[in-house]
Protein backbone atom coordinates (compact mmCIF):
# COMPACT_ATOMS: atom_id res chain seq x y z
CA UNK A 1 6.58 -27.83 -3.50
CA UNK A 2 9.69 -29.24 -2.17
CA UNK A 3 7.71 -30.91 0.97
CA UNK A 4 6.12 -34.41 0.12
CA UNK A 5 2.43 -34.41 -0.26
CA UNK A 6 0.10 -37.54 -0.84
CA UNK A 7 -0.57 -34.80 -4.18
CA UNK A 8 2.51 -34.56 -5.00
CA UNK A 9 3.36 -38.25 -4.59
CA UNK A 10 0.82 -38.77 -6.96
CA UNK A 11 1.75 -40.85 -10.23
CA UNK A 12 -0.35 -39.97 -13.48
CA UNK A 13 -0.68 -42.90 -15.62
CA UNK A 14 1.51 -43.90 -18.90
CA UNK A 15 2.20 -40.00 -19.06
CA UNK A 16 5.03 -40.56 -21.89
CA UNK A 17 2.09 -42.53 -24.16
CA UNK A 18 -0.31 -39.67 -23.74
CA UNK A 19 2.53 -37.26 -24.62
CA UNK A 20 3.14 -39.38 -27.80
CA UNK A 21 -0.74 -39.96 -28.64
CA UNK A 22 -1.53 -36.06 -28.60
CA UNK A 23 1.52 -35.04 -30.63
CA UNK A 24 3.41 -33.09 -27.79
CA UNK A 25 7.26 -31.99 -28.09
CA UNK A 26 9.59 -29.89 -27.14
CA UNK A 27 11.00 -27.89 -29.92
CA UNK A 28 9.59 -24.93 -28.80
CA UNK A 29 7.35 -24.31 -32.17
CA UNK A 30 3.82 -25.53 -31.01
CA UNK A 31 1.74 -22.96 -30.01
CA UNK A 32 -1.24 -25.86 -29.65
CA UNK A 33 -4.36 -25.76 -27.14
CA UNK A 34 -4.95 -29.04 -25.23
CA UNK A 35 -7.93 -29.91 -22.79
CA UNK A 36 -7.37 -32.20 -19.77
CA UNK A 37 -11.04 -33.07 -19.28
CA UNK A 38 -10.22 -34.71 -15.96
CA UNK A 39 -7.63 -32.68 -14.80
CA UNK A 40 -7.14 -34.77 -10.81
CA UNK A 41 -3.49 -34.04 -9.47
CA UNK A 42 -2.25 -32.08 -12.83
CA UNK A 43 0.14 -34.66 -13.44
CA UNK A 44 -0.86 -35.10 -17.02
CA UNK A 45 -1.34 -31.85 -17.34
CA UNK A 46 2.26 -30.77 -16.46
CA UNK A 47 3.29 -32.79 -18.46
CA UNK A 48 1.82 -31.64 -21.62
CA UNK A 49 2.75 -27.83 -19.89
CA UNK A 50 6.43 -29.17 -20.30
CA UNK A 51 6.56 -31.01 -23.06
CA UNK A 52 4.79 -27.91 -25.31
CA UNK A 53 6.71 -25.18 -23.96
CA UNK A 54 6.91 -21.99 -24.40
CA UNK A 55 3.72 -21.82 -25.91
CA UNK A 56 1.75 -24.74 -25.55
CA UNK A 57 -1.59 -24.20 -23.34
CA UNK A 58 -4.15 -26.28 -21.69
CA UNK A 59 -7.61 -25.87 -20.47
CA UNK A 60 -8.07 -28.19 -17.37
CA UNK A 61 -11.48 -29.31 -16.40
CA UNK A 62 -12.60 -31.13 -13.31
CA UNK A 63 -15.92 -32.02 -11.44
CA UNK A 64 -14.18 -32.20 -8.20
CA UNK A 65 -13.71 -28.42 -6.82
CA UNK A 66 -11.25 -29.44 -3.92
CA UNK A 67 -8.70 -31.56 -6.67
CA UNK A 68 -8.95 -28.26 -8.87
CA UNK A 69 -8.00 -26.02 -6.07
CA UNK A 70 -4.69 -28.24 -5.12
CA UNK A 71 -4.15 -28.40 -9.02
CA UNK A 72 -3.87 -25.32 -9.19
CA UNK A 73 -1.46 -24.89 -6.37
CA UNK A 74 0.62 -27.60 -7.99
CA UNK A 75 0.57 -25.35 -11.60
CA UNK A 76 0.83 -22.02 -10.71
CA UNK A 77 4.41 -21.88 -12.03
CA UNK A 78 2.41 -22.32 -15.69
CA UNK A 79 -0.63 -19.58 -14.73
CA UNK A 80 0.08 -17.83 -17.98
CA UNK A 81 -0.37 -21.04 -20.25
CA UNK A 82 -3.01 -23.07 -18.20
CA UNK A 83 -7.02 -21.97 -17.77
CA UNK A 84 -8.88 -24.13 -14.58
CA UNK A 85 -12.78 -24.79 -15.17
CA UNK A 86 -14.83 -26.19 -12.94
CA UNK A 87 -17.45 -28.93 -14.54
CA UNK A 88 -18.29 -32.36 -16.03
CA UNK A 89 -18.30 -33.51 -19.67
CA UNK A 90 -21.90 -32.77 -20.37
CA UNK A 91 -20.64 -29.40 -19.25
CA UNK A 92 -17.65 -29.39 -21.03
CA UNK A 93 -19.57 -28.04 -24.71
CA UNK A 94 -20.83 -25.20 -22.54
CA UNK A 95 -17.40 -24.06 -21.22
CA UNK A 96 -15.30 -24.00 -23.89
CA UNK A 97 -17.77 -22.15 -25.53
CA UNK A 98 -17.42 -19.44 -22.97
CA UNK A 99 -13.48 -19.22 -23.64
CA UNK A 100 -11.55 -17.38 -26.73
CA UNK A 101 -11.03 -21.00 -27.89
CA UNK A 102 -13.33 -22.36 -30.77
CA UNK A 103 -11.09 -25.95 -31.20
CA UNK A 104 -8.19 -27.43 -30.04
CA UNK A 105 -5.34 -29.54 -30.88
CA UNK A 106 -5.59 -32.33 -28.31
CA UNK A 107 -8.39 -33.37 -25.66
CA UNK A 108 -7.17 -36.03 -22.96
CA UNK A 109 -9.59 -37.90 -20.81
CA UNK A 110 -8.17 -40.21 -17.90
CA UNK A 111 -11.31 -41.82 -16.25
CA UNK A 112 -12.52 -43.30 -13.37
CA UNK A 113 -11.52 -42.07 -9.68
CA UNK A 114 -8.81 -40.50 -8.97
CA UNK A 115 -5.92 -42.18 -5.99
CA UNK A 116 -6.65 -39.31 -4.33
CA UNK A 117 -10.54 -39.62 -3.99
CA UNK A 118 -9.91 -43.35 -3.12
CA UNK A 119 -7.41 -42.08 -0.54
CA UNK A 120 -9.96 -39.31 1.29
CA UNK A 121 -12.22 -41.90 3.61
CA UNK A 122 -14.59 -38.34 3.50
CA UNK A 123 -15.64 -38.81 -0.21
CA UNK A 124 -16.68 -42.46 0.66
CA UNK A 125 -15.14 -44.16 -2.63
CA UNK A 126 -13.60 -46.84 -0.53
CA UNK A 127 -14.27 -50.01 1.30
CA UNK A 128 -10.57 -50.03 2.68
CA UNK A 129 -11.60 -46.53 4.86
CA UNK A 130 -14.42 -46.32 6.90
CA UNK A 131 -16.21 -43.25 6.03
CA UNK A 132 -19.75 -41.90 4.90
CA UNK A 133 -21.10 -43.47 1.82
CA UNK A 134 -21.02 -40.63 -0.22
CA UNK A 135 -18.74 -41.24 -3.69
CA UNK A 136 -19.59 -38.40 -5.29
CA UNK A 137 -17.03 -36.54 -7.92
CA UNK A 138 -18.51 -33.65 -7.34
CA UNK A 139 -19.18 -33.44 -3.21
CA UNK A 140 -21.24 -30.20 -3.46
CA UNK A 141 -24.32 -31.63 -5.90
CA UNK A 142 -25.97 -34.84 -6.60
CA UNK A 143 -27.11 -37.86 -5.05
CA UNK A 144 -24.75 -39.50 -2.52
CA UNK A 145 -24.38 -43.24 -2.31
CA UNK A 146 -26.19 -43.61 0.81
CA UNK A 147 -28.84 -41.57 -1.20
CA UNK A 148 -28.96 -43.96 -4.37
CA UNK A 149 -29.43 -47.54 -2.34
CA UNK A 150 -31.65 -46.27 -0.19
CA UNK A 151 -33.88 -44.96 -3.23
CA UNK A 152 -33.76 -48.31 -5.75
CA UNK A 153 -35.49 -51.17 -5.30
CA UNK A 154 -33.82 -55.10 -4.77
CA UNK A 155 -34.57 -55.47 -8.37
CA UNK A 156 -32.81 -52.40 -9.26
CA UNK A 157 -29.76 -52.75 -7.27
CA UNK A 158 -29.51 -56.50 -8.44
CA UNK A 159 -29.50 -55.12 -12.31
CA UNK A 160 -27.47 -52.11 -10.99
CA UNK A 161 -24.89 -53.99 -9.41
CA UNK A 162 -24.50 -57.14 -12.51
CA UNK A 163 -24.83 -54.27 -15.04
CA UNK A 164 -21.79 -51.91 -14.19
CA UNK A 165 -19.77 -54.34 -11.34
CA UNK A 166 -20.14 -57.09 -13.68
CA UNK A 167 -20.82 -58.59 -10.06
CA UNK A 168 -21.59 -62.75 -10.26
CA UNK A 169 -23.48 -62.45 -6.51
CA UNK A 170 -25.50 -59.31 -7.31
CA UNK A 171 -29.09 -60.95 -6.32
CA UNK A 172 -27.43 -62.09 -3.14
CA UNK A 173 -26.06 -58.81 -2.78
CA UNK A 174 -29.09 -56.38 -3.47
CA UNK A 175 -31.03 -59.00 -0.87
CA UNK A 176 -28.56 -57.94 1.92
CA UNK A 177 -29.05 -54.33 0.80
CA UNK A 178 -32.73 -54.15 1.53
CA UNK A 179 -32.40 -56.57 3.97
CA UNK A 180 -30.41 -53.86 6.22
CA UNK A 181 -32.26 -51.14 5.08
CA UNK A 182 -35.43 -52.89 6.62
CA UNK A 183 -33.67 -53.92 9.76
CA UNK A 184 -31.70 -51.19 10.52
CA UNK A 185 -32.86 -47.68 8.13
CA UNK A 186 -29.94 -46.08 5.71
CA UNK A 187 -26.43 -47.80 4.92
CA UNK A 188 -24.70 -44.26 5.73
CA UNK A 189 -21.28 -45.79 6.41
CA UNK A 190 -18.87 -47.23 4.01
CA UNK A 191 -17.93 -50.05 6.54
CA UNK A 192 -21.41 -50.79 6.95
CA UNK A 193 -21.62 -51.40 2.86
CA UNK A 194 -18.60 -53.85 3.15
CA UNK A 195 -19.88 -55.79 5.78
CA UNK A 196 -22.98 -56.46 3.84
CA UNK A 197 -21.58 -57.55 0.64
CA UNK A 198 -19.21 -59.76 2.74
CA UNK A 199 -21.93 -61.90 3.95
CA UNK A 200 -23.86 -62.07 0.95
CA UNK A 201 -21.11 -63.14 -0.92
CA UNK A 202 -20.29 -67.35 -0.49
CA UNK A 203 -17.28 -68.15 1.53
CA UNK A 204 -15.71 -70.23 -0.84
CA UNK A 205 -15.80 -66.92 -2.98
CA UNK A 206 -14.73 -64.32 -0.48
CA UNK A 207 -10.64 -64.57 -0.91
CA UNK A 208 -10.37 -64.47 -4.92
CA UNK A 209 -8.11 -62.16 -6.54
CA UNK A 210 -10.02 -59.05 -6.03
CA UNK A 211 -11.95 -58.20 -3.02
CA UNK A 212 -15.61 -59.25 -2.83
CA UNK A 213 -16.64 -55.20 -2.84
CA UNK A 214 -14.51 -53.96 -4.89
CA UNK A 215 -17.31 -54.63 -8.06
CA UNK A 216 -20.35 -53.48 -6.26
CA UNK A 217 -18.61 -49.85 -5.03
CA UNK A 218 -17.70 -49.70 -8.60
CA UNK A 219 -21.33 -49.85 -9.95
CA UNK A 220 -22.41 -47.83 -7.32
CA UNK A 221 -19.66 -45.02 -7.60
CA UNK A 222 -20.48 -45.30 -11.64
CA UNK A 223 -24.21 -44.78 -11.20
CA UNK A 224 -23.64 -42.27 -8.33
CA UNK A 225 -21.80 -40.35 -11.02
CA UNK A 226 -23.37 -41.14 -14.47
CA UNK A 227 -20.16 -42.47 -15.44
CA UNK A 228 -20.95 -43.87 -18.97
CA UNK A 229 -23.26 -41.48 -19.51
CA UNK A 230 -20.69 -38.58 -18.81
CA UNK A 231 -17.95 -40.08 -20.92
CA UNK A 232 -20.62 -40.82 -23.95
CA UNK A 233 -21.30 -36.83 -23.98
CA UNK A 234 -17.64 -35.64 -23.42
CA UNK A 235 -16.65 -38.03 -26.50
CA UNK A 236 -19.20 -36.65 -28.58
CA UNK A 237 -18.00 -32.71 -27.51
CA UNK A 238 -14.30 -33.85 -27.64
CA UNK A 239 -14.47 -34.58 -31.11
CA UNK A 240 -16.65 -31.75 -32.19
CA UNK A 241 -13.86 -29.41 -30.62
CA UNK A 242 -10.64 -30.86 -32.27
CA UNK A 243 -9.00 -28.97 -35.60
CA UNK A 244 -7.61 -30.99 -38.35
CA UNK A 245 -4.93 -32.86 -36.88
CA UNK A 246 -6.17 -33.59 -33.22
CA UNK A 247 -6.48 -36.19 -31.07
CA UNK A 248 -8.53 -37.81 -28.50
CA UNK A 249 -6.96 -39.94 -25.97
CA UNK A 250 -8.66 -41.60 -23.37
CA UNK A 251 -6.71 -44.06 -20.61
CA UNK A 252 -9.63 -46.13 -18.68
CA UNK A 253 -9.69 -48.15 -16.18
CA UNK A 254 -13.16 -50.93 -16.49
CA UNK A 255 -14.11 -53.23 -19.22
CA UNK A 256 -17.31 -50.92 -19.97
CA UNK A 257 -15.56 -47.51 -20.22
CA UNK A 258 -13.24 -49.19 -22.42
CA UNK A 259 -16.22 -50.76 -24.33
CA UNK A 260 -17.80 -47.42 -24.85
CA UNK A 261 -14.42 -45.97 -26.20
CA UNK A 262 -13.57 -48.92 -28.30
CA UNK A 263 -17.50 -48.82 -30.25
CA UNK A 264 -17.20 -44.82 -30.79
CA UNK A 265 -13.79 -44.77 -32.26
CA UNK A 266 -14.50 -47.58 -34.59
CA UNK A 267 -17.60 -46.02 -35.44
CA UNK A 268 -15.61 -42.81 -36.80
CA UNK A 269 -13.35 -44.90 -38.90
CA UNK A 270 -16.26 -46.60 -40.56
CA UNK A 271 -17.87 -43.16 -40.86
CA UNK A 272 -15.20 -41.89 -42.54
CA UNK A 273 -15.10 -44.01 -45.45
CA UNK A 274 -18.33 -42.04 -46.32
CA UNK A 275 -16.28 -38.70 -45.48
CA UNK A 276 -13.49 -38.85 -46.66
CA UNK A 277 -13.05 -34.86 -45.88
CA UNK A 278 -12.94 -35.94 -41.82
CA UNK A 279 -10.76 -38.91 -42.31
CA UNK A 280 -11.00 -40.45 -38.34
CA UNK A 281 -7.93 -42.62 -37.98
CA UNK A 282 -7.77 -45.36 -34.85
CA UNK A 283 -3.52 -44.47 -33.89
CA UNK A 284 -3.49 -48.20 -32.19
CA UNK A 285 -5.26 -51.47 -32.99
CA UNK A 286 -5.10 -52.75 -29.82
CA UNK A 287 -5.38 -50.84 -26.61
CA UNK A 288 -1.88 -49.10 -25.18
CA UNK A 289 -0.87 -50.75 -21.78
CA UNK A 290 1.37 -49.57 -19.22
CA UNK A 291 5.18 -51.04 -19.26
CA UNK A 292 5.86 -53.96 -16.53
CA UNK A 293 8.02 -51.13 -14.91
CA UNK A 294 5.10 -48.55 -14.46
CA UNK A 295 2.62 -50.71 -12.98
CA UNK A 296 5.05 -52.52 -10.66
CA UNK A 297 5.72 -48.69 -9.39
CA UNK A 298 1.56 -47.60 -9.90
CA UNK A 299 -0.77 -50.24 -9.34
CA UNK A 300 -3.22 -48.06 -10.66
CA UNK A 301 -1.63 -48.51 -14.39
CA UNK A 302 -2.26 -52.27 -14.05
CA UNK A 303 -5.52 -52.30 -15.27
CA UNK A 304 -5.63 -48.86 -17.93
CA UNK A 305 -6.14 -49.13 -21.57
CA UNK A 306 -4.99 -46.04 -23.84
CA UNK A 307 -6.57 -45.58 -27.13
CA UNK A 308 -6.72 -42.42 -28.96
CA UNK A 309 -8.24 -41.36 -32.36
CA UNK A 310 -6.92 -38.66 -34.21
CA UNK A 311 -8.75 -36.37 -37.67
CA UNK A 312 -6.12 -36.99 -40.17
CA UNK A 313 -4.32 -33.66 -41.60
């Protein structure tokens, strides 16, 4: 598309680290299968297109329908070397097993939400756009937002929100939550979200560095969508799926994603002192950051962590 989008303006994170972590080049000799579990804008996924040409092929996945349909339009120059499923990563076992593709050479995961799901005020992932509290990935099943707090009760929205925000005011938070809910029926509105957290949150501690909602939509949006949960089983397929050789590379964006990374792919390298014939090998010690460059030009890079494990040839 020569005409510019808010799609195509889209910048996929640390794209030349993910390149390096899955092995990708361009000498025209790898006829390699990669999966893009969370395929988003394609950015990553053109990438990799590029960089394994003329034979290189990848099988992008994504729960979101809508960002699979504008992927597509974005990669239908590479139609004969890409494959589009629809699904999450507990799904992701079941689909590959439906394709002429028993493993694969690479398997990328970028997580969280997207800039373009924070950018739709319809999907409800943000506090900056006033819109219905809905925040799910996929917008055609599951509970909404609206749905979720309306359900729990204060007790489980305080351990909700100090669980996966890592939110300091959670009580006081959860207490305006049911508070409103008593007083006025469902939080349906994004706006109306923010405005409670902003008064249950002190005034001395309203202008830190981040703003005061920006933890509890996180903890919501994660248990909206299972978040943890979903990257625990698409680890576990990931792996199961790669040949000798592969990688797994996964760029994320929180403290527990990162967690739950960090704890399964030191777990293989333990493990595979007692296997020595799946030798799992950790390719950085500490976590890959973006350059000073990249997240001055993609605030979203600021806070991703890149690790990748690979099965030793």
């Amino acid at each position: 598309m020569s005409e510019e989008t808010p799609y195509t303006l889209h910048l996929p994170v640390m794209v030349g680290q993910v390149l390096e972590a899955l092995g990708c080049n361009t000498n025209g000799e790898q006829d390699k299968i990669y999966i893009d579990g969370t395929l988003g804008m394609g950015g990553h996924t053109e990438a990799i297109l590029n960089a394994t040409a003329p034979n290189g092929k990848v099988i992008g996945m994504d729960r979101d329908g809508l960002a699979l349909q504008m992927a597509e339009k974005r990669l239908s120059s590479f139609s004969d070397r890409l494959t589009l499923c629809k699904g999450s990563f507990k799904e992701m076992a079941q689909i590959i097993s439906a394709l002429p593709c028993p493993s694969v050479d690479g398997v990328l995961f970028d997580l969280g939400v997207s800039s373009y799901q924070l950018d739709t005020p319809e999907r409800g992932f943000s506090f900056q756009k006033p819109g219905p509290l809905d925040m799910r990935m996929d917008s055609e099943s599951g509970e909404t937002a609206a749905e979720l707090l309306d359900r729990l009760t204060q007790s489980e929205l305080t351990a909700l929100i100090k669980t996966w925000g890592e939110e300091r005011w959670a009580a006081r938070i959860a207490s305006g939550i049911v508070r409103f809910r008593n007083e006025k029926g469902l939080i349906r509105r994004t706006e109306e979200l923010e405005e409670i957290i902003w008064r249950a949150t002190p005034a001395k501690a309203r202008h830190g560095r981040i703003h005061p909602s920006t933890r509890t939509f996180q903890a919501i949006r994660m248990a909206v969508n299972h978040e943890i949960e979903q990257i625990e089983a698409g680890l576990a397929t990931a792996l199961s799926l790669l040949r000798r050789g592969g990688t797994v590379v996964v760029i994320s964006f929180h403290s527990l994603e990162d967690r739950c990374v960090k704890q399964t792919f030191r777990r293989l390298e333990k493990e595979s002192k007692y296997h020595p014939e799946k030798k799992w090998i950790n390719l950085y010690k500490k976590p890959v950051i973006a350059s000073p460059d990249e997240m001055a030009k993609n605030r979203r890079a600021r806070s991703a962590k890149l690790r990748a494990s690979k099965w030793a040839a």
